[in-house]
Protein backbone atom coordinates (compact mmCIF):
# COMPACT_ATOMS: atom_id res chain seq x y z
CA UNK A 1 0.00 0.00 0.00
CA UNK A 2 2.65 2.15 1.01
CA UNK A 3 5.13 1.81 -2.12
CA UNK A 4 1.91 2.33 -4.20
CA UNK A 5 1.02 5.42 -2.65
CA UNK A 6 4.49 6.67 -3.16
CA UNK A 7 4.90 6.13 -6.15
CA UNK A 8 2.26 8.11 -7.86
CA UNK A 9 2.41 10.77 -4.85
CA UNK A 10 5.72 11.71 -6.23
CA UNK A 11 3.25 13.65 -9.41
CA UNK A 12 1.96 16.20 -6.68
CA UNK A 13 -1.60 17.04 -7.63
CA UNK A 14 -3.41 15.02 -9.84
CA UNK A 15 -6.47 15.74 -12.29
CA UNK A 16 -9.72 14.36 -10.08
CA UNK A 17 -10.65 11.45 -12.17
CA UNK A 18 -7.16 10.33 -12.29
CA UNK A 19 -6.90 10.24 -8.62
CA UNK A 20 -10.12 8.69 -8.33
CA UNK A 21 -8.78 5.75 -10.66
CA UNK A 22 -6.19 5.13 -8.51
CA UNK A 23 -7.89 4.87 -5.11
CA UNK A 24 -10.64 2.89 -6.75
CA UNK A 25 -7.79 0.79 -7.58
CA UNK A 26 -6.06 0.73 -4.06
CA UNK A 27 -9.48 -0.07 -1.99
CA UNK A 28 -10.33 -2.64 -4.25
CA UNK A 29 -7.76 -4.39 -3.75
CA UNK A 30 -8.24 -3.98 -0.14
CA UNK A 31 -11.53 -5.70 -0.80
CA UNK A 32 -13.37 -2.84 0.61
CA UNK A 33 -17.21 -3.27 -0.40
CA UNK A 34 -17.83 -0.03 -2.34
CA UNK A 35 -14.51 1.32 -3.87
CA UNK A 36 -15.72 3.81 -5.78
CA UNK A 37 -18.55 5.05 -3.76
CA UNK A 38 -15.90 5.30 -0.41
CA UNK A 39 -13.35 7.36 -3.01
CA UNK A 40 -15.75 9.84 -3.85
CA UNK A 41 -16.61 10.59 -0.61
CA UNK A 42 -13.74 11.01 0.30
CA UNK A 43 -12.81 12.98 -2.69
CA UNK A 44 -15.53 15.44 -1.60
CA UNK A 45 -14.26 15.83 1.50
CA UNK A 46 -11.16 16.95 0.77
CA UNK A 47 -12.32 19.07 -2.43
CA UNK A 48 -15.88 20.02 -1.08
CA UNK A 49 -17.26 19.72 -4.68
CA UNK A 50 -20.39 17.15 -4.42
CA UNK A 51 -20.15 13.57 -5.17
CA UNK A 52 -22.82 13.78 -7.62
CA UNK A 53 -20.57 16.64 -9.90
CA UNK A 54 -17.31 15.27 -9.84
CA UNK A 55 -17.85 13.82 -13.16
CA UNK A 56 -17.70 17.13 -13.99
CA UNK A 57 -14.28 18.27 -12.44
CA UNK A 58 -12.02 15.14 -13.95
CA UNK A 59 -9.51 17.15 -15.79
CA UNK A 60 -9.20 19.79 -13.09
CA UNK A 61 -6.07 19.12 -10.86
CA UNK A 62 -5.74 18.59 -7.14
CA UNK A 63 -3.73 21.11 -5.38
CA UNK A 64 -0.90 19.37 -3.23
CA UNK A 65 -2.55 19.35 0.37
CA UNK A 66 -5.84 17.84 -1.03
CA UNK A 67 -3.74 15.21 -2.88
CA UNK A 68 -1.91 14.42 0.09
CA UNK A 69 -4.83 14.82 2.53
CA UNK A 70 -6.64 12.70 -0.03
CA UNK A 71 -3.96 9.76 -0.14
CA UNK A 72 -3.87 9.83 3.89
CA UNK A 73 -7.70 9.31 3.91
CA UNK A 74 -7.46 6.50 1.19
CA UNK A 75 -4.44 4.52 3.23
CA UNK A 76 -6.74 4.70 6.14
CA UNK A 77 -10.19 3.37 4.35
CA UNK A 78 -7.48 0.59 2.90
CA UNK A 79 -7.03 -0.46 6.28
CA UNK A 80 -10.84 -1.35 6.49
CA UNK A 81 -11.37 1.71 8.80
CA UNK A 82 -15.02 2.70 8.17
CA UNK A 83 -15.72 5.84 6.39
CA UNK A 84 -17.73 7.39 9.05
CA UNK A 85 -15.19 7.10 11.48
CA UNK A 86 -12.72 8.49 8.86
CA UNK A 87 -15.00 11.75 8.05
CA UNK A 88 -16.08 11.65 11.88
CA UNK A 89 -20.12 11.37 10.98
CA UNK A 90 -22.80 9.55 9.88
CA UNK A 91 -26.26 10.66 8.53
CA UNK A 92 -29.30 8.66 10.11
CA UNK A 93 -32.92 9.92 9.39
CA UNK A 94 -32.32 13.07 7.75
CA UNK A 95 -29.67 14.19 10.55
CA UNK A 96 -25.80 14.42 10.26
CA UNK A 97 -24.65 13.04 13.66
CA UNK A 98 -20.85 13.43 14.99
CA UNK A 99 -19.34 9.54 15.57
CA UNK A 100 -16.02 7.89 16.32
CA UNK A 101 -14.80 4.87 17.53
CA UNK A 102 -16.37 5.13 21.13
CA UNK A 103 -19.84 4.30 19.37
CA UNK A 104 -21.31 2.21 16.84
CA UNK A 105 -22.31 3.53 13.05
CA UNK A 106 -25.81 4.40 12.85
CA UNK A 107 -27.60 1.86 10.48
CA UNK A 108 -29.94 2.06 8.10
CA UNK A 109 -31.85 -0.37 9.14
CA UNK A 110 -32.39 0.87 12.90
CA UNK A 111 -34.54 3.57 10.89
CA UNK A 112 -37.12 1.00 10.62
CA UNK A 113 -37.16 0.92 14.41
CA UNK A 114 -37.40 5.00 15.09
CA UNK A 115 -40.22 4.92 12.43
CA UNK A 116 -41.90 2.19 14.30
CA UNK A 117 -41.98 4.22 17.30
CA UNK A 118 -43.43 7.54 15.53
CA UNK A 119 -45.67 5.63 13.95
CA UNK A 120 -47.50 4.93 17.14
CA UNK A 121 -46.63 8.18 18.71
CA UNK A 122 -47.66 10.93 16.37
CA UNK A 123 -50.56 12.77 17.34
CA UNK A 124 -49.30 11.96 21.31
CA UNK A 125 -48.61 15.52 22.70
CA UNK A 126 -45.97 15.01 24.92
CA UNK A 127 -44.54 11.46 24.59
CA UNK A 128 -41.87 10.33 27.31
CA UNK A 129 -39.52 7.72 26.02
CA UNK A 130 -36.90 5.99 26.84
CA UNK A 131 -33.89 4.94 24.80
CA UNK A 132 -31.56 2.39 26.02
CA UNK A 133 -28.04 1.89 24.87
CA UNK A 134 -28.32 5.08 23.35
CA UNK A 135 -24.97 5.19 21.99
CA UNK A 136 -24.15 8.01 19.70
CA UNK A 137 -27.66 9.61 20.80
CA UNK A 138 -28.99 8.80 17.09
CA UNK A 139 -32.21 7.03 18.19
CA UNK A 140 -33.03 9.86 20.51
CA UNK A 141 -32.36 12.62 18.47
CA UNK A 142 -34.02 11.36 15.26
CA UNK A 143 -37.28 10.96 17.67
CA UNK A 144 -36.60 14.40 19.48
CA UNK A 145 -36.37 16.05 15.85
CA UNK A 146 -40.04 14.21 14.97
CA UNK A 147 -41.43 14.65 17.75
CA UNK A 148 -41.06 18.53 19.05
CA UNK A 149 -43.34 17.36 22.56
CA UNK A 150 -41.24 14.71 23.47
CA UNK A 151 -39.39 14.21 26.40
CA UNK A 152 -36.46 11.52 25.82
CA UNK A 153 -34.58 10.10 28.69
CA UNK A 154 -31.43 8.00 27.20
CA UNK A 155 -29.46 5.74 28.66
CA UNK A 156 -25.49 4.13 27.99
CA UNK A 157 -23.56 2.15 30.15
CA UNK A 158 -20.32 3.79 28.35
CA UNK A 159 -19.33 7.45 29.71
CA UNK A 160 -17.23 7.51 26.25
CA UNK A 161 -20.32 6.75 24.38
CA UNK A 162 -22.58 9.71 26.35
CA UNK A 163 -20.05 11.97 25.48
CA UNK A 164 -20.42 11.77 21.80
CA UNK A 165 -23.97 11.31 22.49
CA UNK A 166 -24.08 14.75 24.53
CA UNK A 167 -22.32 16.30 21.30
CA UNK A 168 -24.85 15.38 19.56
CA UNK A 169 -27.54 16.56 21.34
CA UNK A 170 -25.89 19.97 21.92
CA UNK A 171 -25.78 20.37 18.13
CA UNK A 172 -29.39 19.60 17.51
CA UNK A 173 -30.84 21.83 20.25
CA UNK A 174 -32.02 18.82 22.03
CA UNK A 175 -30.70 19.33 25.70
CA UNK A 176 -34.03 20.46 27.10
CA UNK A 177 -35.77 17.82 26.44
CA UNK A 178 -32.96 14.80 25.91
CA UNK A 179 -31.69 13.60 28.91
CA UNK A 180 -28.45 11.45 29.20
CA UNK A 181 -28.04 9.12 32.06
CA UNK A 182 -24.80 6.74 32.84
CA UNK A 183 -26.64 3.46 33.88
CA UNK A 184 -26.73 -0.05 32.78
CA UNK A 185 -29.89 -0.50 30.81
CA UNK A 186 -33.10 1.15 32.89
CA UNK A 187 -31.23 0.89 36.00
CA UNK A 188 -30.78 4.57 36.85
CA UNK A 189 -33.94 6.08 35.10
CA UNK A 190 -34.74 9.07 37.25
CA UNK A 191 -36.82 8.20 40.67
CA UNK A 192 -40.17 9.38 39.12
CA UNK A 193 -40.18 7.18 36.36
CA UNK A 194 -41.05 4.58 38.86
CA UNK A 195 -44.70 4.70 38.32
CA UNK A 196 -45.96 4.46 34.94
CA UNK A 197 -45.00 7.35 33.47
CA UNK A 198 -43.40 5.81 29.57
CA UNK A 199 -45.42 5.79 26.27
CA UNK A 200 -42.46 3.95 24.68
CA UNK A 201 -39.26 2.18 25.62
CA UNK A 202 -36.89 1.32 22.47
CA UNK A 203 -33.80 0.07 22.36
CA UNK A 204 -31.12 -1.24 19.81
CA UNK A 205 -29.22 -3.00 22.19
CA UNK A 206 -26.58 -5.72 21.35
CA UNK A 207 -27.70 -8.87 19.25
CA UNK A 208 -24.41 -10.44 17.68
CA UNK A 209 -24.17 -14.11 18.72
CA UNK A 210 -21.06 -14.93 19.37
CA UNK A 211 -20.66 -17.70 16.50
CA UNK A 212 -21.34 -15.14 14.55
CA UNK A 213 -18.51 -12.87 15.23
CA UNK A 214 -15.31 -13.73 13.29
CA UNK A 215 -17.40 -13.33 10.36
CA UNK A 216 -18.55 -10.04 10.18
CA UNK A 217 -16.44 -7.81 8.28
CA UNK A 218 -13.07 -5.88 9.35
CA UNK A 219 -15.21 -2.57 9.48
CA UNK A 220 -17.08 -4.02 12.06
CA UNK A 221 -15.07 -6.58 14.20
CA UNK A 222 -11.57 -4.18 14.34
CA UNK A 223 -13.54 -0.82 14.38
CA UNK A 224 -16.77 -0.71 16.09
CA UNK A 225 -16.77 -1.40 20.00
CA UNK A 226 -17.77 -4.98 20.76
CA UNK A 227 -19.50 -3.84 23.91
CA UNK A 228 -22.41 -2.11 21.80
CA UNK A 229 -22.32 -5.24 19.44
CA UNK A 230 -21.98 -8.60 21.15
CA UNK A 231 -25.10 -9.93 22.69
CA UNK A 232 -23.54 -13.64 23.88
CA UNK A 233 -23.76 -17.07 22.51
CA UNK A 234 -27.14 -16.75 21.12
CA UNK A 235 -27.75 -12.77 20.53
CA UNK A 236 -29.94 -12.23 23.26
CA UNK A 237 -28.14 -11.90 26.41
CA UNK A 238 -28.92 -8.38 26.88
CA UNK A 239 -32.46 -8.37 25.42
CA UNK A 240 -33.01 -10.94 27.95
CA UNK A 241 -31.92 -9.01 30.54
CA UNK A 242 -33.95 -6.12 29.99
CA UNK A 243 -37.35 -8.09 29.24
CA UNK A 244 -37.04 -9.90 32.53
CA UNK A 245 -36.34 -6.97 34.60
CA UNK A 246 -39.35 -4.56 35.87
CA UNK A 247 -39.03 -2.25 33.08
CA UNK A 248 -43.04 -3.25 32.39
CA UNK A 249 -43.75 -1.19 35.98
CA UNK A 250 -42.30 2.01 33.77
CA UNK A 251 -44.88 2.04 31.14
CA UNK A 252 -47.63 3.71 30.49
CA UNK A 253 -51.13 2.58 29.64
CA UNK A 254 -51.15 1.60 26.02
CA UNK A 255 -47.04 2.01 26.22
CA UNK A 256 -44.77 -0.02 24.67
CA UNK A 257 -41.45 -1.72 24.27
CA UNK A 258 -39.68 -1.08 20.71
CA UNK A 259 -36.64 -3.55 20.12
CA UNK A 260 -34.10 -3.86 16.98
CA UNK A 261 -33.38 -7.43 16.43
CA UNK A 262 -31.39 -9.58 14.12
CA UNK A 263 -33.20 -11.52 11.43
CA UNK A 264 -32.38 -14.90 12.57
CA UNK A 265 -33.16 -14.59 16.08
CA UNK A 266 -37.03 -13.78 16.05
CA UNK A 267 -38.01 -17.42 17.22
CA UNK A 268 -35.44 -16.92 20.14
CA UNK A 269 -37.38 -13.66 20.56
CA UNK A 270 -41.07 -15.21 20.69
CA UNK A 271 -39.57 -18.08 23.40
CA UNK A 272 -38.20 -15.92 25.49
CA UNK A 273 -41.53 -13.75 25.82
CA UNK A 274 -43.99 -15.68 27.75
CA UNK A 275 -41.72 -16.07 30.31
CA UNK A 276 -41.06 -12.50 30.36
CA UNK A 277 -44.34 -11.43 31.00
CA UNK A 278 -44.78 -9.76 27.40
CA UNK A 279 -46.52 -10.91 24.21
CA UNK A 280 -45.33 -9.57 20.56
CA UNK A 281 -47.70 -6.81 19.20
CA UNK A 282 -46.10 -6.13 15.66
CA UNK A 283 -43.09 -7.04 13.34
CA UNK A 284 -41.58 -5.02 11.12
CA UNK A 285 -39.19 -5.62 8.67
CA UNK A 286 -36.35 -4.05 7.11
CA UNK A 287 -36.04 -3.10 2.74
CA UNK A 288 -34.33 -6.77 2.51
CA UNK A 289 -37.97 -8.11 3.58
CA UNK A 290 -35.86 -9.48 6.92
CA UNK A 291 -37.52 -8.78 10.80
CA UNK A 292 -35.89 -6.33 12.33
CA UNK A 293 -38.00 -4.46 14.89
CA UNK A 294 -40.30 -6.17 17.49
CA UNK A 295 -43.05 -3.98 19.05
CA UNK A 296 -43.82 -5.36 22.42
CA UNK A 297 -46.59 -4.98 24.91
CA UNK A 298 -47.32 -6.15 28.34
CA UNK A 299 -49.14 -9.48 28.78
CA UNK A 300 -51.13 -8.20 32.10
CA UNK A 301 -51.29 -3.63 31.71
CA UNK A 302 -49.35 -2.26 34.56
CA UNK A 303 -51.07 1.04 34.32
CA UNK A 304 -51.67 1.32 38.34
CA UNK A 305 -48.22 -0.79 39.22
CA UNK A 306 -45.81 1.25 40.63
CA UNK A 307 -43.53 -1.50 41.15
CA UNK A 308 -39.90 -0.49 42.16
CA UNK A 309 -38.22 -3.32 40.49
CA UNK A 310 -34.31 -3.77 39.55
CA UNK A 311 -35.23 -1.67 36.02
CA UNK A 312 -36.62 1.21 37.21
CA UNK A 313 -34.74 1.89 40.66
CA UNK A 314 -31.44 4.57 40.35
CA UNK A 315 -28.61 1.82 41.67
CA UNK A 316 -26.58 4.71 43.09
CA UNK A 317 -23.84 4.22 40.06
CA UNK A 318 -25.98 6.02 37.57
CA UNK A 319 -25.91 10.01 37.05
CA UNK A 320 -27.85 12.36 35.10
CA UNK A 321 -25.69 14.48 32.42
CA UNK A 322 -28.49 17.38 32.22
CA UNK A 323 -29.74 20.19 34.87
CA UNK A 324 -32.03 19.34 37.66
CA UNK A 325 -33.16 15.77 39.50
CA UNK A 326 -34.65 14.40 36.25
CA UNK A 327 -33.13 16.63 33.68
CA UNK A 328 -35.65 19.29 33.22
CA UNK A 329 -35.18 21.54 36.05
């Protein structure tokens, strides 16, 4: 890679297209998916002209920072490193969020799951969610942005994750009415949330199994932090978790549980509900025709339960990144 890269940086600056050729070239053989896609985005970046009208710029020639700052960029997508974390963000549902290495890309196909959730909360005047494992804050922004009466609180067990999160939510405007929280799962939810007080709970929380993991490509396995990714030897050690804590004492009447899943583990999902005290009110599946969200719903309505189970009691570890006891003082 590096012998390559020196030998045609020694022509300083380029035309476009002909610098395009070559790191089309390069990340193929790299065997990185989309090799000509991933070069013209990163050809805009260092250019700012649009993807879509660099066919029109070919002939005109790179000065020599962009064609160095655009070989540096290309070495580093060669090495398999995503090209979010390379640019440093990632659109999901109309919004550009800020990510890194401390949280996972925003997907595609955990759209499916915020539209599942507006779906059954438009029209709702103020909604109070929850989103667990928030991560980069994507989830709760995207709903925030939809939903202008919402109250979100989100949590993350990683304080490296709720700091990209809180950069988020900064940018968007959000920090009056998104609340991050350091807590494992539902564990520190704020003191009041302890009697049914949720119209939704989502979460995309881990769901790799772990036969599945030295398959998945070098974007994901080297890059992404296995924490937010791994959910144990069958997927569901963390859905699990949450289904059999209290978190049904949290919600609402008519409220409901919103959960990404992996396509092959919907029959491990159905198993594991009647035993959890929940039965499965809607699938919906991704643009490959796969199941990816679950919308769940409580077997027996906890509407006057004001349980104060393990997922809905503050464990003394968690803490509140916002102003006031619950974030909206």
């Amino acid at each position: 890679m590096n012998r390559h890269i020196g030998s045609v940086v020694s022509n300083a600056g380029p035309p476009i297209g002909q610098a395009l050729e070559w790191a089309r070239g390069v990340l193929a053989r790299a065997k990185v998916p989309e090799p000509e896609a991933d070069s013209q985005w990163l050809m805009t970046e260092v250019t700012g002209i649009s993807r879509s009208s660099l066919r029109f710029h070919k002939v005109e020639r790179l000065s020599a920072d962009q064609w160095r700052g655009f070989t540096k960029l290309i070495e580093e997508r060669s090495r398999r490193k995503p090209l979010p974390y390379i640019i440093g963000r990632a659109y999901f549902f109309g919004l550009e969020f800020v990510v890194d290495e401390r949280v996972m890309i925003p997907r595609p196909e955990t759209e499916v799951l915020v539209e599942a959730v507006l779906n059954r909360l438009r029209g709702k005047a103020e909604p109070k969610i929850a989103d667990i494992g928030t991560g980069s804050g994507a989830i709760a922004c995207a709903l925030a942005a939809h939903l202008p009466g919402a109250r979100i609180w989100a949590t993350d067990l990683s304080e490296d994750a709720l700091a990209v999160a809180r950069t988020n939510v900064e940018r968007f405007g959000l920090r009056e009415r998104v609340v991050l929280i350091h807590c494992n799962l539902a564990d520190g939810l704020p003191p009041h949330l302890s009697k049914p007080t949720l119209d939704a709970l989502v979460a995309n929380l881990p769901y790799i199994a772990d036969s599945e993991w030295d398959s998945l490509e070098p974007e994901v396995r080297v890059y992404e932090p296995a924490v937010a990714l791994k959910g144990g030897p069958d997927g569901l050690a963390v859905i699990r978790t949450l289904l059999l804590s209290s978190v049904q004492t949290l919600l609402a009447e008519n409220g409901f549980v919103a959960l990404e899943i992996s396509p092959g583990s919907r029959k491990g999902i159905e198993a594991l509900l009647s035993d959890a005290g929940w039965k499965l009110d809607r699938i919906e599946k991704d643009l490959t025709g796969s199941d990816r969200v679950v919308v769940l719903t409580p077997v027996v309505t906890r509407a006057n339960d004001t349980g104060t189970g393990k997922g809905n009691e503050s464990n003394g570890q968690a803490s509140i990144w916002a102003r006031g006891d619950d974030g909206y003082g």
